[in-house]
Each structure stands twice: as structure tokens, then as C-alpha cells.
Protein backbone atom coordinates (compact mmCIF):
# COMPACT_ATOMS: atom_id res chain seq x y z
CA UNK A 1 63.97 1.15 -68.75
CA UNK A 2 63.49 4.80 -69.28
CA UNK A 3 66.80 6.19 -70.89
CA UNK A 4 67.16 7.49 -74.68
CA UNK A 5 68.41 4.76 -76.75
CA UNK A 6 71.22 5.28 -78.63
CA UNK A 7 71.13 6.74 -82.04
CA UNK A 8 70.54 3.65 -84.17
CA UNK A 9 69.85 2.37 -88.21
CA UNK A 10 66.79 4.25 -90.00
CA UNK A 11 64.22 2.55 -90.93
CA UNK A 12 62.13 2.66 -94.32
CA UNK A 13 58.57 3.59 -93.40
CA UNK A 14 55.34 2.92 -95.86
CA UNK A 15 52.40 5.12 -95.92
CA UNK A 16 49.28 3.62 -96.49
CA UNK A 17 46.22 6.08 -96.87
CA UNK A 18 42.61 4.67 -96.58
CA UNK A 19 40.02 7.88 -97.32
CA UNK A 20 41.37 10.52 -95.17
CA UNK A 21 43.09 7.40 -92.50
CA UNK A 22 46.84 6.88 -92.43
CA UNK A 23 48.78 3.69 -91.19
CA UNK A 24 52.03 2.89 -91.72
CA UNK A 25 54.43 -0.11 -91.99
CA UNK A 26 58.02 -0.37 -91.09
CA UNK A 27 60.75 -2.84 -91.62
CA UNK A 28 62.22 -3.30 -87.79
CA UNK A 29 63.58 -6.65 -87.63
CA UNK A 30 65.77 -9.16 -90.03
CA UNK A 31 65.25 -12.22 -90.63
CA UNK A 32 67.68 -13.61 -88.40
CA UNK A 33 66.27 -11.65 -85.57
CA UNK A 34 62.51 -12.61 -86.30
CA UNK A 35 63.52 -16.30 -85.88
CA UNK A 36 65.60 -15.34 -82.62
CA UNK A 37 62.44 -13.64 -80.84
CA UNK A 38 60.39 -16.71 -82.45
CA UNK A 39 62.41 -18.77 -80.43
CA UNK A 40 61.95 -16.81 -77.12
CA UNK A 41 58.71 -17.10 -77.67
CA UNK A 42 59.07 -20.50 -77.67
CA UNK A 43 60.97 -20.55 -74.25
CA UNK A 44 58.73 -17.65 -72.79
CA UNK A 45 58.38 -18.68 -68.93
CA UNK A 46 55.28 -20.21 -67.99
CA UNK A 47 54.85 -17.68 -65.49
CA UNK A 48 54.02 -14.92 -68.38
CA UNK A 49 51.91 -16.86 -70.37
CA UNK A 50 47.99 -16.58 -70.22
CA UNK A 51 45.71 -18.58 -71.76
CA UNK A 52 42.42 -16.70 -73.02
CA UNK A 53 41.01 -19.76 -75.15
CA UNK A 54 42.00 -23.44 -76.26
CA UNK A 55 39.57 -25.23 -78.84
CA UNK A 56 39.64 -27.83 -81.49
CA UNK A 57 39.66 -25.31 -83.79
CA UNK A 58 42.04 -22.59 -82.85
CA UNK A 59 43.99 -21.67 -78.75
CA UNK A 60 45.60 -18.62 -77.93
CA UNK A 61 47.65 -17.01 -75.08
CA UNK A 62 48.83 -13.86 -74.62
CA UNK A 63 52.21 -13.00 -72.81
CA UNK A 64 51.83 -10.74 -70.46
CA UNK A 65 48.37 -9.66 -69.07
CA UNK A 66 46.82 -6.75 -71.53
CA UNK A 67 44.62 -4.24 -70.23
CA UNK A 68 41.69 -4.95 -72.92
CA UNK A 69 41.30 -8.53 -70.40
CA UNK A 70 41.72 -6.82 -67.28
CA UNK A 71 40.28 -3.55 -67.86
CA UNK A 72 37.06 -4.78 -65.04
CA UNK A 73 40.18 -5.60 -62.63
CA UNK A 74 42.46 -3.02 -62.59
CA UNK A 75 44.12 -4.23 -59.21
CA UNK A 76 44.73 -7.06 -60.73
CA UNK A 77 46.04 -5.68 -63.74
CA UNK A 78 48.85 -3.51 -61.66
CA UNK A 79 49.94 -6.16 -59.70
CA UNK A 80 50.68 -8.89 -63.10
CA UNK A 81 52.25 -5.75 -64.55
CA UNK A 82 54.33 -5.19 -61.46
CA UNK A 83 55.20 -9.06 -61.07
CA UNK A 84 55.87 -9.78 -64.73
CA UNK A 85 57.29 -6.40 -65.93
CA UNK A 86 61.05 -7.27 -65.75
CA UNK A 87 61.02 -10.33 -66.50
CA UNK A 88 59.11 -10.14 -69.80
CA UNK A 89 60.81 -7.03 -70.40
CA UNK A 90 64.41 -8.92 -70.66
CA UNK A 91 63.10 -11.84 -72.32
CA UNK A 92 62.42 -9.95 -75.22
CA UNK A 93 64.83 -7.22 -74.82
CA UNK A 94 65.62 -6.85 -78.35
CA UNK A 95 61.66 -6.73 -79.67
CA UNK A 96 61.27 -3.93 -76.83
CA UNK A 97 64.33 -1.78 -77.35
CA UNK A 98 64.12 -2.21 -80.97
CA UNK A 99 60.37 -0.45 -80.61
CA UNK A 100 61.22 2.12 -78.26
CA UNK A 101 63.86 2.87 -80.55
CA UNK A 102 62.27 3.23 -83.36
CA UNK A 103 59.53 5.83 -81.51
CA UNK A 104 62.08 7.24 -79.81
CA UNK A 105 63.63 8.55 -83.37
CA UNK A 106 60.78 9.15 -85.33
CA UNK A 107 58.78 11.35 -82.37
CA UNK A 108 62.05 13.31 -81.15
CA UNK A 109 61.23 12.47 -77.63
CA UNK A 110 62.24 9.65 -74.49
CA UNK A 111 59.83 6.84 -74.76
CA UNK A 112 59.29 4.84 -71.58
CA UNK A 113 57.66 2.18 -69.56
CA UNK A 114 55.87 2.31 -66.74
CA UNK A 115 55.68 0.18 -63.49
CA UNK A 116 52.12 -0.26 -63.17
CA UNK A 117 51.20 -0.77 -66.93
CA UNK A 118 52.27 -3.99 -68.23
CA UNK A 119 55.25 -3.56 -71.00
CA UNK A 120 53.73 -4.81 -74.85
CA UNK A 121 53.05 -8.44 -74.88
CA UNK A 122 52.26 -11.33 -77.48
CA UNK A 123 49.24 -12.69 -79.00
CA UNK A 124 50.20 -16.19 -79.58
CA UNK A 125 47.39 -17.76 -82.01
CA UNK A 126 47.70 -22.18 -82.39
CA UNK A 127 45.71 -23.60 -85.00
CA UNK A 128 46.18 -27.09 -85.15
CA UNK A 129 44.52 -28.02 -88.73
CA UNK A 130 44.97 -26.40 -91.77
CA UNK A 131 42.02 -24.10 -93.47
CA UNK A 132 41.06 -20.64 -92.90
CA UNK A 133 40.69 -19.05 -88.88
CA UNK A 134 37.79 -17.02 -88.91
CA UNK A 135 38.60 -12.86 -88.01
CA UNK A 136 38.17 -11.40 -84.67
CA UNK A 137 35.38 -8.51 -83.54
CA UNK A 138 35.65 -5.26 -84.46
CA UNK A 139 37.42 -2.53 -81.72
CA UNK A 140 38.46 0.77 -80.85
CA UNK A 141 41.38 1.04 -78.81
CA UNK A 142 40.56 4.69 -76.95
CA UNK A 143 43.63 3.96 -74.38
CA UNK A 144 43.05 7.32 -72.87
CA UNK A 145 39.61 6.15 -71.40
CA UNK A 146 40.43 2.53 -71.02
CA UNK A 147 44.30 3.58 -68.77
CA UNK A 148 42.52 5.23 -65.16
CA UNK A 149 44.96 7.69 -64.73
CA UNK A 150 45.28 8.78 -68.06
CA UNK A 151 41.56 9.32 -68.57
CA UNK A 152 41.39 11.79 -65.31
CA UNK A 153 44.30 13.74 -67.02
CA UNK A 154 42.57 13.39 -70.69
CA UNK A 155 43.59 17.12 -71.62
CA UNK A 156 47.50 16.25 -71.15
CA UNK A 157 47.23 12.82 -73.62
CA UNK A 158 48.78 14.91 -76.76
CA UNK A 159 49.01 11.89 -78.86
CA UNK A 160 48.27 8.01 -79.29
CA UNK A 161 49.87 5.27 -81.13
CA UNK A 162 48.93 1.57 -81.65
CA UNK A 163 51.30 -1.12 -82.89
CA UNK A 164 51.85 -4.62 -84.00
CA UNK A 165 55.11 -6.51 -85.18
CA UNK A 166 54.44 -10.47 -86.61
CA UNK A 167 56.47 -12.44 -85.78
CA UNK A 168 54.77 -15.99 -87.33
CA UNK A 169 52.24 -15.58 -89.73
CA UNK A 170 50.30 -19.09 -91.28
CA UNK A 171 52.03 -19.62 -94.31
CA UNK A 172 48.70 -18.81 -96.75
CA UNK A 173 48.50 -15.13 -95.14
CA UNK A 174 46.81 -12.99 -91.98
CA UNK A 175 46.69 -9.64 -90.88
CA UNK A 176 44.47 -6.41 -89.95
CA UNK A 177 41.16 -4.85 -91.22
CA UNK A 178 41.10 -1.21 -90.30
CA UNK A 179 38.48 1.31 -91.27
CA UNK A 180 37.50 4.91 -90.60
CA UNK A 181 34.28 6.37 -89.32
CA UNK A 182 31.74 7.18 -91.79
CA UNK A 183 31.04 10.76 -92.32
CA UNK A 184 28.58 11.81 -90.21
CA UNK A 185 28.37 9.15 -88.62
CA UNK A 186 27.66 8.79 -84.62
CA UNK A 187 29.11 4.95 -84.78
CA UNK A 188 32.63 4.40 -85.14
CA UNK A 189 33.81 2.77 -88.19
CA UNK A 190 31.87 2.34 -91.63
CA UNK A 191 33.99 4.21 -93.80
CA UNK A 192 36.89 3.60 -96.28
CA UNK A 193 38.44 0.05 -95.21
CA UNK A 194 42.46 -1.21 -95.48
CA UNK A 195 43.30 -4.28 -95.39
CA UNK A 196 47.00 -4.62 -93.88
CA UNK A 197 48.27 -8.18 -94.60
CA UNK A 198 51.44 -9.09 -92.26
CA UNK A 199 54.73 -9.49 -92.99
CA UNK A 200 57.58 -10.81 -90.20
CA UNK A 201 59.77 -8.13 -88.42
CA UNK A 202 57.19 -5.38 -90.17
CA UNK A 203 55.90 -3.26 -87.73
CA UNK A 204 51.80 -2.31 -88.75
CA UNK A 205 51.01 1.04 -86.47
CA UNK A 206 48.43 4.24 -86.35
CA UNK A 207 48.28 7.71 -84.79
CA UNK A 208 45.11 7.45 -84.44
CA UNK A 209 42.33 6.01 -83.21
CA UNK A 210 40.68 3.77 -86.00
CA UNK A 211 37.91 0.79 -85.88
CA UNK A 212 40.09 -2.51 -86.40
CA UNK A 213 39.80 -6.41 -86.17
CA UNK A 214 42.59 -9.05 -86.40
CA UNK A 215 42.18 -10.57 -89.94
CA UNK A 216 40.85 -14.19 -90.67
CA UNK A 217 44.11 -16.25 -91.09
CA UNK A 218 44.60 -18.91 -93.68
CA UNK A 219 47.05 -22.17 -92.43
CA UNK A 220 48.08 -24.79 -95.25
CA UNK A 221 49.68 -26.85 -92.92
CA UNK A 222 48.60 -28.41 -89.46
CA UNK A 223 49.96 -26.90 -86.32
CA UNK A 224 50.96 -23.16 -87.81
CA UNK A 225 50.66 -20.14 -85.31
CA UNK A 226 50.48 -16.61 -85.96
CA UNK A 227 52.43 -14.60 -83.15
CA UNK A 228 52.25 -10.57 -82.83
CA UNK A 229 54.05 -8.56 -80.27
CA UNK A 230 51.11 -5.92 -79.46
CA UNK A 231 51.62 -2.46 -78.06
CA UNK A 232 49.83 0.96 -77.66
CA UNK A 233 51.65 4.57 -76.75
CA UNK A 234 50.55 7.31 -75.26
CA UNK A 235 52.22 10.94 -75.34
CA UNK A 236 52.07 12.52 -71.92
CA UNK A 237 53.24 15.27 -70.19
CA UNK A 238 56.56 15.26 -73.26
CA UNK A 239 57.33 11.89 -72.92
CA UNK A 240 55.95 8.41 -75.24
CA UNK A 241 54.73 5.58 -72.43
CA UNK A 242 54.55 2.54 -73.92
CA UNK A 243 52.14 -0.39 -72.55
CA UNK A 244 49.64 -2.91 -73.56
């Protein structure tokens, strides 16, 4: 899982500036493909999935076992990573190499995956009536301290990146607040704001590290789901590990 990818198509990206922020949007997948990885998702092995709430309200699982719910375990973390790695990895072949690929062109450098970081995973979001979903709490990612080994090597991270790709959005809308710090500020956050609504097969990402929150989502119809392959990427030591 660690070879250059083949030169492939280029991709169209958007540049979206908020104050003196930057994130970016790019077209990755077509339609046909966003309904094939849709439908893996459906037929994702119950071994991968992990359920982090259900409710009458709202449920949601993620695929795969991020870091962000393990980062208090981290034995635990290495071993799902090492026992579901391969599996999820060519379940969703296309979503992964397609990503890689992308990085892989736009940085000029190999992008891997590593054995004892789980590969990117899904949020999978149910919510079985119709109405708006209220908008998740407010983060910063800081992989470099959150990743052991990367925060005792801290000088040799060179770069960061932070993606997400919809795959299902609730047909009245969802997506991403993001926000820079405030000048002068010692908290993270409070400045200029972007709101980054979500589009199927369009990848959302940053190069930096910015204050963010998944959007409220809006469902007109019972039973809708909203379904995001996350990721985060780390350049070290000349090479782009990706991992969730």
C-alpha cells in the first residue's frame, strides 16, 4: 500500500479564503462512483463498523476505529488498526487510491499508509425523522500531538493535511464550519468563519490546522444519512502518511 500511483486525471481544485485561512474543494469522484462506494458502505463488514451513539434522534458509526476515540488507548488503537487495516483498505479501494492519488500529484511526493495507524475511515450519521440534526463541538485536529510517535519527532512533521469526501448528504444540506484564530488571541478559533456546505465525490481539505465542527444537517425525509470518508496526513521524513 505504499507505491506511487500511476499518473492519473487532474482534478479541478477551488480555493476558498476565510481572513488569512485557506481550504479547498476538489471534484474526486463521479457520480457513478459515489453511488458505488455508497453501496460498500452499505455492505461494509460488521467487523469494521463501530458504533459511537444510537438515539431516537440521530446514531452514528464510524468504520474503522479513529484515533480522536482511542487517543486514551493507544494499544488498543494499534491493534484495531493492525486487525482491520487490510480489510477496510480493499473494501474501499477505490475511495483510498483515488485520495492517495490525488495527494500523491498535487504534493510531488509517495503518500502512504502505515501499519499501526488505522487507514481513513467513515462517519456514518442515521437520522431516522426528518428536521434539522443539531452541529457537533468545536475541534482542533493537532495530529502531531495527538499520533505518539509523531509528537516525539515534532521537528520532522513538515506539513499537515485534513480531509473529508461526502459521500450521502440529507437531501436539505450539511457540511463544515471552520474558523481561524482571532488575532491575538491565546484560544484557538474566534476569527473569520467559512461555512463549507458538502457536495458528493467533493473532497473538503486544509493545510492547516484550523478550529472546525461538523455542520447541523437538515433531512426532509425520514431515514436519510450523511456519510463522510474522514482522513488526516502528515508529511514526514519526505513522504505523506495518511491515517485517521
Amino acid at each position: 500500500m505504499n507505491a506511487m500511483r500511476p499518473a492519473g486525471r487532474c482534478f479541478e481544485i477551488e480555493q476558498v479564503r476565510f481572513g488569512n485561512g485557506n481550504v479547498y474543494r476538489a471534484p474526486l469522484f463521479a457520480t457513478g462512483e459515489v453511488a458505488q462506494i455508497s453501496a460498500a458502505v452499505r455492505d461494509v463488514p460488521a467487523s469494521l463498523l463501530v458504533e459511537a451513539w444510537n438515539s431516537p434522534d440521530s446514531s452514528m458509526v464510524t468504520i474503522g476505529a479513529p484515533l480522536y476515540r482511542n487517543r486514551d488507548v493507544p494499544e488498543h488503537y494499534t491493534a484495531c488498526a493492525r486487525a482491520q487495516n487490510r480489510l477496510l483498505y480493499r473494501h474501499f479501494r477505490l475511495a483510498h487510491e483515488r485520495v492517495a492519488g490525488f495527494f500523491e500529484r498535487r504534493y510531488g511526493a509517495l503518500v502512504v499508509f502505515a501499519e499501526e495507524l488505522a487507514v481513513p475511515g467513515f462517519h456514518v450519521f442515521t437520522f431516522p425523522r426528518a428536521g434539522e440534526h443539531g452541529a457537533g463541538g468545536w475541534h482542533v485536529d493537532m495530529l502531531h500531538a495527538q499520533v505518539p510517535f509523531f509528537a516525539r519527532h515534532r521537528a520532522e512533521v513538515a506539513g499537515v493535511v485534513n480531509f473529508t469526501v461526502p459521500f450521502e448528504v440529507p437531501a436539505g444540506g450539511t457540511g463544515m464550519d471552520i474558523e481561524e484564530d482571532a488575532p491575538g488571541s491565546p484560544q484557538s478559533g474566534g476569527g473569520a468563519h467559512v461555512w463549507m456546505a458538502y457536495e458528493p465525490g467533493v473532497m473538503v481539505f486544509t493545510e492547516a490546522e484550523y478550529r472546525h465542527r461538523i455542520g447541523p444537517s437538515h433531512c426532509l425525509r425520514d431515514g436519510e444519512r450523511r456519510v463522510t470518508l474522514q482522513g488526516h496526513g502528515v508529511l514526514f521524513r519526505g513522504r505523506w502518511i495518511l491515517f485517521w
